[in-house]
Protein backbone atom coordinates (compact mmCIF):
# COMPACT_ATOMS: atom_id res chain seq x y z
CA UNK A 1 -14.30 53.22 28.13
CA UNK A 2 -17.79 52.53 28.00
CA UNK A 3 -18.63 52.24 24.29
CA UNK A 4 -16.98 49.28 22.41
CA UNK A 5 -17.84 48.82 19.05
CA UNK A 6 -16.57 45.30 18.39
CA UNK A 7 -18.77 42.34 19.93
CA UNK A 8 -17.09 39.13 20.98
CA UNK A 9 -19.31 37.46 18.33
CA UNK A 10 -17.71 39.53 15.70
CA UNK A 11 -13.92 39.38 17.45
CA UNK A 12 -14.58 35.16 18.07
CA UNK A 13 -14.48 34.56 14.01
CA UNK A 14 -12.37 37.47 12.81
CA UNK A 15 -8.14 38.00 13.49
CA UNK A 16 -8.64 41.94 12.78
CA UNK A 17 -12.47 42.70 14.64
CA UNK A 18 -10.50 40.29 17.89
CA UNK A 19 -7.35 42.94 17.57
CA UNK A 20 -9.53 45.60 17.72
CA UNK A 21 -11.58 44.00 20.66
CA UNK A 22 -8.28 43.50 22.91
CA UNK A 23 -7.46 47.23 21.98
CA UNK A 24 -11.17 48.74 22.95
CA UNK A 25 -10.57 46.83 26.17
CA UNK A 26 -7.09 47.97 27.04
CA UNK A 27 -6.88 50.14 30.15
CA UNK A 28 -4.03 51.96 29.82
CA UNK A 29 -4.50 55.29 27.74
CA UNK A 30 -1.01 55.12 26.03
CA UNK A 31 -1.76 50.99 25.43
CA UNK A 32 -4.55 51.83 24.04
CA UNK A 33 -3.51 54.61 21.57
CA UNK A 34 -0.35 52.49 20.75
CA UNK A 35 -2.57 49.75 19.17
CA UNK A 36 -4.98 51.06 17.36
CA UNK A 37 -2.12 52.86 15.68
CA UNK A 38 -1.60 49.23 14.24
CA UNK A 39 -5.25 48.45 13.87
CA UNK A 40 -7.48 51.39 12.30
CA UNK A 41 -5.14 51.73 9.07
CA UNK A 42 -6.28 48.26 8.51
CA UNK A 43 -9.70 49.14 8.76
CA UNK A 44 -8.80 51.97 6.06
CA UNK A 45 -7.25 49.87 3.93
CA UNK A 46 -10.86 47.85 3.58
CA UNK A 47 -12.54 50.73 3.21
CA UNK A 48 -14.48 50.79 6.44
CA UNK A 49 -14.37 54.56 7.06
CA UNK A 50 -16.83 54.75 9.94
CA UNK A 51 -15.45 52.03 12.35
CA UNK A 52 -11.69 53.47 11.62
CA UNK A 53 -13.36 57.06 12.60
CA UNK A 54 -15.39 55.85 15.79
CA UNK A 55 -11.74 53.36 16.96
CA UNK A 56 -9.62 56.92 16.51
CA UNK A 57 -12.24 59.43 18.39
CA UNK A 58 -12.50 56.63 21.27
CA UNK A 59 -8.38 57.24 21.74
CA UNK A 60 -8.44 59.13 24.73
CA UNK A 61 -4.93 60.39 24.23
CA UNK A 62 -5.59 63.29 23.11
CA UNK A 63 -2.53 63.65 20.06
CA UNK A 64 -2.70 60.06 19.70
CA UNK A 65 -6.64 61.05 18.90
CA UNK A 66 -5.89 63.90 16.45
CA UNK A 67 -3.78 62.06 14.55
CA UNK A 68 -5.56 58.63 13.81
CA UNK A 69 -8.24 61.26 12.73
CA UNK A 70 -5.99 62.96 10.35
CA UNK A 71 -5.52 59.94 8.29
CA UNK A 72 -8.83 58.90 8.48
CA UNK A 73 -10.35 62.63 7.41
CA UNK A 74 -7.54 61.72 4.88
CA UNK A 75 -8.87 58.19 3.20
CA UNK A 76 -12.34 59.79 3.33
CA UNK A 77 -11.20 62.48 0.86
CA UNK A 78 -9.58 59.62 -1.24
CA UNK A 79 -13.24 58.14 -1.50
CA UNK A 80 -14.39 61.12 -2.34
CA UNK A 81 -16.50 61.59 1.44
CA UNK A 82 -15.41 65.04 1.26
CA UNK A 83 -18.20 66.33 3.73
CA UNK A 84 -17.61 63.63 6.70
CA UNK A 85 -13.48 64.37 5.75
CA UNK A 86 -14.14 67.71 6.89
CA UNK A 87 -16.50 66.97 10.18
CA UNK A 88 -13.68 64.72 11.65
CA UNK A 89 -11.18 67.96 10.54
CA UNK A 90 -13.51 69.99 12.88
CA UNK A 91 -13.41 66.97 15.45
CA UNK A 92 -9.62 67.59 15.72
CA UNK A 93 -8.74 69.34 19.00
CA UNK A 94 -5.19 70.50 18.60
CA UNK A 95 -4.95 73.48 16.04
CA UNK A 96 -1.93 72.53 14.48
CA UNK A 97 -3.19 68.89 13.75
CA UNK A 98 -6.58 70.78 12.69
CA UNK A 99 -4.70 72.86 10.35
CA UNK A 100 -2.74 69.91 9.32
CA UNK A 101 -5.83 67.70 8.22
CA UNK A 102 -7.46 70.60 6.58
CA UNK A 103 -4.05 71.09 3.96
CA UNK A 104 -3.83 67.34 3.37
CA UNK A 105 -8.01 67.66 2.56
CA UNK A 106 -7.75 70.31 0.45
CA UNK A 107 -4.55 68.47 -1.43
CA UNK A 108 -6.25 65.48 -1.93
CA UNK A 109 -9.00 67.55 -3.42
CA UNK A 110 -6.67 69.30 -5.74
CA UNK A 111 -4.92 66.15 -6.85
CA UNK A 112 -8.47 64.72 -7.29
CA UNK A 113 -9.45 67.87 -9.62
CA UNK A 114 -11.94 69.15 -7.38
CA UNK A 115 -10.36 73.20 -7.65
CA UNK A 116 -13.04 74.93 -6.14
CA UNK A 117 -13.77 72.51 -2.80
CA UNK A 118 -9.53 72.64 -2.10
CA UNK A 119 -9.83 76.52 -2.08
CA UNK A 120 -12.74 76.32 0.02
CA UNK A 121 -11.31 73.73 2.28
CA UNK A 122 -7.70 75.57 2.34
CA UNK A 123 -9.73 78.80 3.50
CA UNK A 124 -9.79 77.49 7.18
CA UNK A 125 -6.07 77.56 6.63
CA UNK A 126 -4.47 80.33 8.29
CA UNK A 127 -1.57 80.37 5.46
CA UNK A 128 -3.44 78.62 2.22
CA UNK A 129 0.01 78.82 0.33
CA UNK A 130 0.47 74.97 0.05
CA UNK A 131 -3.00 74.17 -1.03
CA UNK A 132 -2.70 77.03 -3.68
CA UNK A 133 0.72 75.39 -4.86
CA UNK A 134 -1.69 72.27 -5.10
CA UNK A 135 -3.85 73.79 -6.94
CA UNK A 136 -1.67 75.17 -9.51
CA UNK A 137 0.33 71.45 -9.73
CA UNK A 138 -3.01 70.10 -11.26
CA UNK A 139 -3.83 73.02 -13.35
CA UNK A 140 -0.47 72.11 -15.42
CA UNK A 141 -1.60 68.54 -15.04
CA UNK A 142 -4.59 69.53 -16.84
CA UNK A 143 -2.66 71.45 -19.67
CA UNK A 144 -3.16 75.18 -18.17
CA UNK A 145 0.31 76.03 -17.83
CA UNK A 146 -0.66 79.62 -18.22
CA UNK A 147 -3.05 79.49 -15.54
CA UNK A 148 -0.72 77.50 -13.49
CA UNK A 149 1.79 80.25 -13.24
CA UNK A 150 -0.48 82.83 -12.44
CA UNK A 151 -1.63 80.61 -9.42
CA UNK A 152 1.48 80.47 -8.36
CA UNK A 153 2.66 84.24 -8.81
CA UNK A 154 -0.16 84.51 -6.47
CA UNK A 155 1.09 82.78 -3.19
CA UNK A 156 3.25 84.85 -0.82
CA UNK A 157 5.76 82.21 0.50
CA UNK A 158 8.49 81.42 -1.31
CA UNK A 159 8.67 77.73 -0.25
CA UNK A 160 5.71 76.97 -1.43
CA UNK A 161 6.12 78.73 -4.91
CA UNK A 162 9.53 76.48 -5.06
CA UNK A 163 7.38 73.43 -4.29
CA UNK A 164 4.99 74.02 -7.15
CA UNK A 165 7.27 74.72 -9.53
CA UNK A 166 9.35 71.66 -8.86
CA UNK A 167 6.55 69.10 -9.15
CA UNK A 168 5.50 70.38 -12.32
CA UNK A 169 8.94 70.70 -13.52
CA UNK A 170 9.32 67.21 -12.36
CA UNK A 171 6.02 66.18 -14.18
CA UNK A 172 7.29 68.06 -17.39
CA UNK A 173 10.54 65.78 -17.44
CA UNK A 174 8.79 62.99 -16.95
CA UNK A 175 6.68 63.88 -20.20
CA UNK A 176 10.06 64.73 -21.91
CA UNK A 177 9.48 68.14 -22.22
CA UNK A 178 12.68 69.17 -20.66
CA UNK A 179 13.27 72.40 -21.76
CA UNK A 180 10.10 73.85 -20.18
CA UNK A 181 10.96 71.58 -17.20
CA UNK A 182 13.79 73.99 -17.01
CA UNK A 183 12.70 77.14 -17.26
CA UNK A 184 10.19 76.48 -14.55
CA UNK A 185 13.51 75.48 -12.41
CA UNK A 186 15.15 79.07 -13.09
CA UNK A 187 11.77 80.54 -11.90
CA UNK A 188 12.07 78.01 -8.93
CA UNK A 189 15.93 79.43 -7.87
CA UNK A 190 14.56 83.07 -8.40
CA UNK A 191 11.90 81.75 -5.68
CA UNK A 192 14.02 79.44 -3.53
CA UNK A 193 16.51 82.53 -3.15
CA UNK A 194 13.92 84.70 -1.53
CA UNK A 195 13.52 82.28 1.03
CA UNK A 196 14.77 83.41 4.74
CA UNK A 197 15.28 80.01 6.53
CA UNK A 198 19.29 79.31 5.68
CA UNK A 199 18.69 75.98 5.97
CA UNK A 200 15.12 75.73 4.09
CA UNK A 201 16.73 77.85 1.32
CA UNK A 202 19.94 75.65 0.75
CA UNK A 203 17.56 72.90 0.88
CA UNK A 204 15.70 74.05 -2.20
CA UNK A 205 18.45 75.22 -3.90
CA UNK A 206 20.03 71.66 -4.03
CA UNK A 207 16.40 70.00 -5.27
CA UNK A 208 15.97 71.92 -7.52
CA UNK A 209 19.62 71.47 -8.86
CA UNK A 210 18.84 67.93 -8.90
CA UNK A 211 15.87 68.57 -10.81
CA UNK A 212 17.94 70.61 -13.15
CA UNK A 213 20.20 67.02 -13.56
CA UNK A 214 16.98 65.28 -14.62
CA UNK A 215 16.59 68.20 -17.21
CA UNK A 216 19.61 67.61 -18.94
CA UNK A 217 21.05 71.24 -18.13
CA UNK A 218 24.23 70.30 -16.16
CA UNK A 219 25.65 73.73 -16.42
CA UNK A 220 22.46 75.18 -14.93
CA UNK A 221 22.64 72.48 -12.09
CA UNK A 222 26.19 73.20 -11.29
CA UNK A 223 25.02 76.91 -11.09
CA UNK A 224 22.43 75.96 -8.69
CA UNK A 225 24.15 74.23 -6.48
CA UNK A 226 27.44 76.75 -6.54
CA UNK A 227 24.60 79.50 -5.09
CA UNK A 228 23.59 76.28 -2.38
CA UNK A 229 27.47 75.94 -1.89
CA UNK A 230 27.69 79.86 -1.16
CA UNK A 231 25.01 79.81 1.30
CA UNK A 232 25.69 76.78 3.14
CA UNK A 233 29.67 78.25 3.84
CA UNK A 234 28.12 81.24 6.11
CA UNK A 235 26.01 78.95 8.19
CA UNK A 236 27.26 78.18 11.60
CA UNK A 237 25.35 75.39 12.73
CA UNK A 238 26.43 71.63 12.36
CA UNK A 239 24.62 70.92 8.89
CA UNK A 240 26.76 72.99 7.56
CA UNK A 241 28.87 69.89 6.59
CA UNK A 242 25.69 67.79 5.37
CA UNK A 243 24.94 70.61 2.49
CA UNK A 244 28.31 70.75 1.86
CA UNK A 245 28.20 66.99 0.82
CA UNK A 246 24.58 67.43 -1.03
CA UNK A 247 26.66 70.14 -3.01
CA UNK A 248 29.81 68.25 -3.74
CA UNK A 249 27.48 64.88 -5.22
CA UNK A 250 25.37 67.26 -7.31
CA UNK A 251 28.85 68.99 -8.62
CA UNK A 252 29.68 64.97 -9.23
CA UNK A 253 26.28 63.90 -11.15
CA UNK A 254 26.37 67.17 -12.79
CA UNK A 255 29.81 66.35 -14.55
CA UNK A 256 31.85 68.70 -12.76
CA UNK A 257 35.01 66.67 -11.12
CA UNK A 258 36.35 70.17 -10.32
CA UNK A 259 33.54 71.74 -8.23
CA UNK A 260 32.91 68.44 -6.48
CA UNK A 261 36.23 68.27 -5.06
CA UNK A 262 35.98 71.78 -4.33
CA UNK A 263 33.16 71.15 -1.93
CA UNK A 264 34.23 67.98 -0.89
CA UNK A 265 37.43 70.00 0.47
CA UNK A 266 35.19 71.92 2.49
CA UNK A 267 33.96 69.35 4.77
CA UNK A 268 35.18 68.81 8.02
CA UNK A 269 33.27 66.55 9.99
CA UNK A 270 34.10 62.56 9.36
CA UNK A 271 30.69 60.80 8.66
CA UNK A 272 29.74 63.47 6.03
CA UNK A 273 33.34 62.72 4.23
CA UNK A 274 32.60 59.20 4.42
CA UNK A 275 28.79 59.79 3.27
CA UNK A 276 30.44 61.86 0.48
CA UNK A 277 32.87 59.47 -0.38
CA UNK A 278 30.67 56.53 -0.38
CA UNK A 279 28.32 58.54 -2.80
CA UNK A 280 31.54 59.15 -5.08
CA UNK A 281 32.63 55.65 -5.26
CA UNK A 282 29.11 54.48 -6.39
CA UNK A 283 28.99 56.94 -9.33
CA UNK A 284 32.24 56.03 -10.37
CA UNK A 285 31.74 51.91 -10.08
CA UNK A 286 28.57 53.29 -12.47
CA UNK A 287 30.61 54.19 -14.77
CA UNK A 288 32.87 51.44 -15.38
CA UNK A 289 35.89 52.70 -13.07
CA UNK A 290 35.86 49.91 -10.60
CA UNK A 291 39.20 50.31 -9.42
CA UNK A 292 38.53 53.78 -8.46
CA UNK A 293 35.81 52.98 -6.71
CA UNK A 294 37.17 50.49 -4.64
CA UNK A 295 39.86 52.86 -4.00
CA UNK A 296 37.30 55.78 -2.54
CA UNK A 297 35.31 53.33 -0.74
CA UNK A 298 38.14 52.16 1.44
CA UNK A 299 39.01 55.52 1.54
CA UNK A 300 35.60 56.10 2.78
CA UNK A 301 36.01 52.84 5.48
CA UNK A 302 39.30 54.53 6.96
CA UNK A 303 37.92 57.97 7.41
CA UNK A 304 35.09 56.59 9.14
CA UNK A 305 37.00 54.26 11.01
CA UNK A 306 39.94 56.84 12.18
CA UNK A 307 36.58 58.97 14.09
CA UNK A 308 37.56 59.08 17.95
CA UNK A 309 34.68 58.92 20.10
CA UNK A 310 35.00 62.73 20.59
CA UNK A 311 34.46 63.59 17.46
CA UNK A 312 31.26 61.66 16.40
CA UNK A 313 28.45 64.26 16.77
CA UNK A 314 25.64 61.51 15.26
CA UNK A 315 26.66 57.73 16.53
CA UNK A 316 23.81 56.29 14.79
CA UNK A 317 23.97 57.93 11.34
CA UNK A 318 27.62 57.06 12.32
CA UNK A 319 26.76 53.47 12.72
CA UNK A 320 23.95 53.58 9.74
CA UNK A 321 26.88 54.79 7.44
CA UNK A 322 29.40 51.91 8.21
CA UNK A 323 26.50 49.26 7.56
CA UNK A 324 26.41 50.98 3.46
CA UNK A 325 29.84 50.93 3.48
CA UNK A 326 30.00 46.91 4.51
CA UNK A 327 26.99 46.60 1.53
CA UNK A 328 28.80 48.23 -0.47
CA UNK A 329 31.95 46.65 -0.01
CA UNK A 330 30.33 43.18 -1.12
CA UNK A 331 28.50 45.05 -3.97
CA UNK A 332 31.63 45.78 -5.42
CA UNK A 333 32.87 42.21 -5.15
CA UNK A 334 35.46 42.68 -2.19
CA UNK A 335 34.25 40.29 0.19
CA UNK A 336 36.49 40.41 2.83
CA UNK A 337 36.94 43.60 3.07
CA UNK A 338 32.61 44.04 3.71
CA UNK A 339 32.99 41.68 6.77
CA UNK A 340 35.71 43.87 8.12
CA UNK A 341 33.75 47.26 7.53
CA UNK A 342 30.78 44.89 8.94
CA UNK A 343 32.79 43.95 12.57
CA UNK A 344 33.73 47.91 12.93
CA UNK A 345 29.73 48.56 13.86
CA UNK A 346 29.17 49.32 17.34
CA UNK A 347 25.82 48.88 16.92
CA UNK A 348 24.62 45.40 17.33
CA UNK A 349 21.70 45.79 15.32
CA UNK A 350 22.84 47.70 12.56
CA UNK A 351 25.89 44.91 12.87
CA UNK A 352 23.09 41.88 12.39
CA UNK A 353 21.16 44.21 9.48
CA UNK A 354 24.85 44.47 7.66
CA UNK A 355 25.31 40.67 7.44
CA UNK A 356 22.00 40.05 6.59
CA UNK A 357 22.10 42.37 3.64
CA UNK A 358 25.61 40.88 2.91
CA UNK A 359 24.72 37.18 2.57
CA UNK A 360 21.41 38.06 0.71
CA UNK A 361 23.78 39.75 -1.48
CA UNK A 362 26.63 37.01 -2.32
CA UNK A 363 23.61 34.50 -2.27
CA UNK A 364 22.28 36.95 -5.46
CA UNK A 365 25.89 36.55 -6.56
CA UNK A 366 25.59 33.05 -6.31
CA UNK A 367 28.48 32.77 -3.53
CA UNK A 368 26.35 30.26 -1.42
CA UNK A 369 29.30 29.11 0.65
CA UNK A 370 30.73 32.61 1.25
CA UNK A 371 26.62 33.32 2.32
CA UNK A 372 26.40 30.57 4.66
CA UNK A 373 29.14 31.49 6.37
CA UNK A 374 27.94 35.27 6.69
CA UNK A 375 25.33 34.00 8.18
CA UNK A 376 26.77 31.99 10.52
CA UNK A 377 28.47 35.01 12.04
CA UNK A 378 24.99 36.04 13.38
CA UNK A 379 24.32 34.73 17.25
CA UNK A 380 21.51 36.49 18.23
CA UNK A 381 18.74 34.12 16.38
CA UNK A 382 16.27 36.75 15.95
CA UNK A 383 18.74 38.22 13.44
CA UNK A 384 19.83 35.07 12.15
CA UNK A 385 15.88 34.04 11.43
CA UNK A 386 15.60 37.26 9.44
CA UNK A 387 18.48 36.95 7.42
CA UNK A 388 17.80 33.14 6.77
CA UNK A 389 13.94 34.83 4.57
CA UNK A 390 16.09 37.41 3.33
CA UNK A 391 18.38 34.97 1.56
CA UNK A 392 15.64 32.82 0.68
CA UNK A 393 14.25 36.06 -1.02
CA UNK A 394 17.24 36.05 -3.42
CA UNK A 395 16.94 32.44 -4.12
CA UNK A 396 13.22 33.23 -5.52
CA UNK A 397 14.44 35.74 -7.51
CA UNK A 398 16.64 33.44 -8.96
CA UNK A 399 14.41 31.33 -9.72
CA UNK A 400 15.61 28.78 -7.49
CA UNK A 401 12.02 27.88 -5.97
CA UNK A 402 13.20 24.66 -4.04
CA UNK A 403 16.08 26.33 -2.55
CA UNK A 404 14.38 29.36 -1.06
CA UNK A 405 11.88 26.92 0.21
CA UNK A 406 14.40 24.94 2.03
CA UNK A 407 15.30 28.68 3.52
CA UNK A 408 12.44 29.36 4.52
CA UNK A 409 11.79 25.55 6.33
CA UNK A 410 14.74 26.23 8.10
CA UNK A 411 14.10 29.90 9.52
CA UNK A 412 10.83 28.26 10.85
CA UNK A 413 12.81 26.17 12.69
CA UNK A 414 14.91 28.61 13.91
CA UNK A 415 12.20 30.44 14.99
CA UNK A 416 11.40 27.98 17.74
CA UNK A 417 14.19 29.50 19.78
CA UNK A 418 13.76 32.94 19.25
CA UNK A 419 12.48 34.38 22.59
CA UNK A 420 10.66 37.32 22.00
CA UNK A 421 7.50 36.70 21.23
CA UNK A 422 6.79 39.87 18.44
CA UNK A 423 9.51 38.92 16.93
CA UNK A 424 8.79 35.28 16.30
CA UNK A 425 5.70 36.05 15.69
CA UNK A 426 6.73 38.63 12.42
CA UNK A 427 9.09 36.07 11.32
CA UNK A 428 6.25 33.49 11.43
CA UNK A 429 3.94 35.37 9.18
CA UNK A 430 6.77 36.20 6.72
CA UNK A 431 7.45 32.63 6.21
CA UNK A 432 3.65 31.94 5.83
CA UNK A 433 3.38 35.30 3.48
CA UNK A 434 6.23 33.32 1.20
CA UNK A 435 4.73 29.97 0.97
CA UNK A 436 1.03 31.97 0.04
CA UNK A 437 3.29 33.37 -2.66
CA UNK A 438 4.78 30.00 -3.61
CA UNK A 439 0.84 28.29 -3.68
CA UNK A 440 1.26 26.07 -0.82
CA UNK A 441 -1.50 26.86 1.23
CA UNK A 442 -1.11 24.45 3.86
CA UNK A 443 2.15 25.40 4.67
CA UNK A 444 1.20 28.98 5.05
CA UNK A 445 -1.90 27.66 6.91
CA UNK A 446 0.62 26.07 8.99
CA UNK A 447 2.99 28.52 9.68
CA UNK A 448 0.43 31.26 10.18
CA UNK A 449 -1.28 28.86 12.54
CA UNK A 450 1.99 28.88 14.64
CA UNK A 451 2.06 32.25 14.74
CA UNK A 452 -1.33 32.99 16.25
CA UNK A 453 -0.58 30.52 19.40
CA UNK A 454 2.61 32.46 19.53
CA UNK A 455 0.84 36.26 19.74
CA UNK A 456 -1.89 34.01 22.48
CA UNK A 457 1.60 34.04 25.10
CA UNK A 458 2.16 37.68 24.56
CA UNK A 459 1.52 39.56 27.81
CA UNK A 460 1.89 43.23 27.10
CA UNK A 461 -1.96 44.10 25.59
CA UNK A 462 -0.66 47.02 23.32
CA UNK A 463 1.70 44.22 22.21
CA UNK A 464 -0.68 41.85 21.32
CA UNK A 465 -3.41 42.95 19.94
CA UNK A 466 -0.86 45.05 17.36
CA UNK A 467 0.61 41.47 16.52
CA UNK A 468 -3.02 39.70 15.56
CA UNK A 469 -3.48 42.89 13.42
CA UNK A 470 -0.37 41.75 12.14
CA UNK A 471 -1.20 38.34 11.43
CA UNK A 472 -4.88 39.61 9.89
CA UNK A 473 -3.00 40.91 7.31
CA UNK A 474 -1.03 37.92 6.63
CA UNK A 475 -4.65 35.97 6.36
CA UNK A 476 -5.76 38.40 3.65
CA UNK A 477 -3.25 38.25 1.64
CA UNK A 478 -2.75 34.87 1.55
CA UNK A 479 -6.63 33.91 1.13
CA UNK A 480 -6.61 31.97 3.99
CA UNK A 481 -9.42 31.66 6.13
CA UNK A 482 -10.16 31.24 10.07
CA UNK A 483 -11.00 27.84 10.86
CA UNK A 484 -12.17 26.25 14.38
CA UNK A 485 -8.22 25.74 15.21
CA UNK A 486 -7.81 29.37 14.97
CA UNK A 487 -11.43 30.28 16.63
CA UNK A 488 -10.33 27.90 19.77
CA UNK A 489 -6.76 29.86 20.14
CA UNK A 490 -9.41 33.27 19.93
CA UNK A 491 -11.46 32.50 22.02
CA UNK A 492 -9.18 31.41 24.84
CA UNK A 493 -7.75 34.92 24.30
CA UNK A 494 -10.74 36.61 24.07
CA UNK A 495 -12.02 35.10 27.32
CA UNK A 496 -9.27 37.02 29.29
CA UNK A 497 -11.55 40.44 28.81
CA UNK A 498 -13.87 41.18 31.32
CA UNK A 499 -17.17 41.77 29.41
């Protein structure tokens, strides 16, 4: 690359303009691409449209490219830059990105109120139908229901007729005006049924049953999602069990026991039962029937449990599903019982994020014993490190200030031994993030400090420079700013570029 667009003077005194220095400098196309990912959303977030736009088009990975320049096209239409949003559209190389930045454009300009310029915009769209549905959402934002509808008779494709109608639906609920909200839905199931896609169809069918929940019209929900239930028993393919579960817990919110267990019946596969059946026992610990619910959720645990190997068709929502069952388990006070579910994981990260959530949990419940000894069952000290902020978390939110301090004073510590670098280096700027939030600045200094020696031993380029984006953040948000310490660690990285 022979354009660079940080200088070492600017990347010597700043974390994010030295990330983005590293980054211009990586050789590597894929490096490259990979961390500017991390860096130009940054540059967003400040509001520094043109350097974000000129990082993205020097990507030389090409989808890598198109897409930084999507959400930068994006945040230009947010600050109303409408005219250099649509030059880095046209800048886009790949037609379906193209296509893709022009509809999020022309939303933006919708949302925004600017009608005529999201037409305009949607007209390099080869189907308009989602910008038109746009369109028509803030016409009934606006109080031109009338209007509204007539944009939307207008549009061809059914999906994007049922999208239309169920944000403003949703919009009129949240107004209170429920009984429009649901005679927009009926209009939205005449649409959703003219949908071809099976899937796509059933899909709609159960949102806009859910919707109908919100409304206050069970019996037209229950409807809804009976036609969903119809559908989904002539498909062939394997998420024919997953609707069959969206059915039977929008038979349960809906009110009807009888339909729900009905569809529940109609499931064969053993994750979606125990998705099902985790859903059931959290609506009926909500309201008030706690022995029932303990009941279905080890009910849920067995299913899920009894699954031989040759019948799991989705080992990690598999192992995603056991880790809410061990939550859930402690949620409902049964202790024991969420360690077991916990130990079942075959998944050793989804094993570490379960007892983390579990002893950030009891420590909420004010079990501290029970929480120290959770997290004592976690050896690899990454996991352990994480879990140690997450627990100090709920001992802020108790108000117990001094206690989630001494938390956080001992995952630091911990932190020492963790030997990945990244990941020591996240933890790090949590822990800093948490004393900014607890006003003691010097800690934070301290700990954020730490953490930028840390990212200086990181090898992999991509890596690195991602991780001082990182740690930029961390030095905004906590106010602090870059003193000599932190301009000596810089510079000693900086010094490893060629030019």
């Amino acid at each position: 690359m022979s354009e660079h667009f940080i200088s070492r003077d600017q990347a010597e005194s700043n974390l994010l303009a030295a990330a983005a220095f590293l980054a211009e400098n990586i050789k590597s196309a894929d490096g490259h691409a990979e961390a500017m990912k991390s860096i130009i959303p940054m540059y967003l977030a400040k509001g520094d449209v043109d350097l974000a736009a000129e990082l993205s088009n020097s990507v030389t990975e090409p989808f890598s490219r198109d897409k930084l320049l999507i959400v930068v096209a994006e945040k230009c239409t947010q600050i109303d830059d409408d005219e250099y949003a649509l030059q880095l559209a046209d800048a886009i190389e790949d037609h379906g990105l193209q296509a893709q930045a022009y509809q999020r454009i022309a939303l933006e300009m919708a949302a925004k109120g600017k009608l005529d310029e999201a037409r305009e915009a949607g007209n390099s769209l080869a189907h308009p139908d989602f910008v038109t549905a746009g369109i028509a959402v803030r016409q009934s934002a606006d109080g031109e229901d009338a209007v509204a509808l007539a944009t939307i008779e207008g549009i061809p494709f059914p999906s994007a007729r049922v999208s239309a109608l169920q944000q403003i639906a949703a919009a009129k609920i949240e107004s209170g005006n429920t009984a429009k909200a649901a005679d927009l839905l009926d209009l939205a199931v005449q649409s959703a049924n003219e949908i071809e896609h099976d899937e796509e169809k059933i899909r709609a069918l159960c949102d806009t049953g859910n919707l109908f929940i919100e409304a206050k019209r069970s019996d037209r929900a229950i409807e809804t999602f009976d036609a969903a239930c119809q559908f989904a028993e002539v498909l062939d393919n394997v998420h024919r069990d997953f609707f069959f579960v969206n059915c039977a817990l929008g038979f349960l919110y809906a009110g009807s026991d009888e339909f729900a267990d009905r569809a529940l019946d109609l499931v064969t596969d053993k994750t979606q039962m125990a998705s099902a059946l985790l859903g059931f026992a959290r609506q009926a610990w909500k309201k008030g029937e706690k022995d029932d619910a303990v009941e279905t959720l080890d009910e849920a645990f067995e299913i899920i449990r009894s699954q031989r190997d040759i019948e799991i068709r989705d080992s990690r929502a598999r192992n995603s599903l056991i880790t809410s069952i061990a939550v859930q388990f402690v949620g409902f006070g049964k202790t024991d019982r969420s360690l077991e579910a916990a130990e079942e994981n075959k998944d050793p990260d989804e094993y570490v994020s379960a007892l983390s959530q579990i002893a950030h949990i009891l420590t909420a419940q004010k079990h501290d014993e029970l929480a120290r000894q959770t997290l004592s069952m976690i050896t690899d000290d990454a996991g352990r490190l994480f879990a140690l902020i997450s627990v100090a978390d709920a001992k802020e939110k108790l108000g117990e200030t001094d206690a989630a301090v001494g938390f956080l004073e001992e995952a630091a510590t911990l932190a020492e031994t963790v030997p990945q670098l990244a990941a020591r280096s996240d933890a790090l700027n949590e822990i800093a993030t948490r004393f900014a939030d607890h006003s003691q600045p010097e800690s934070a200094r301290k700990y954020s400090l730490e953490s930028l020696d840390v990212i200086a031993q990181i090898r992999d380029e991509s890596s690195q420079a991602a991780a001082l984006a990182g740690l930029a953040a961390v030095y905004d948000q906590a106010g602090i700013t870059v003193g000599d310490a932190e301009k000596i660690i810089i510079a000693a990285m900086l010094r490893k570029v060629g030019w």
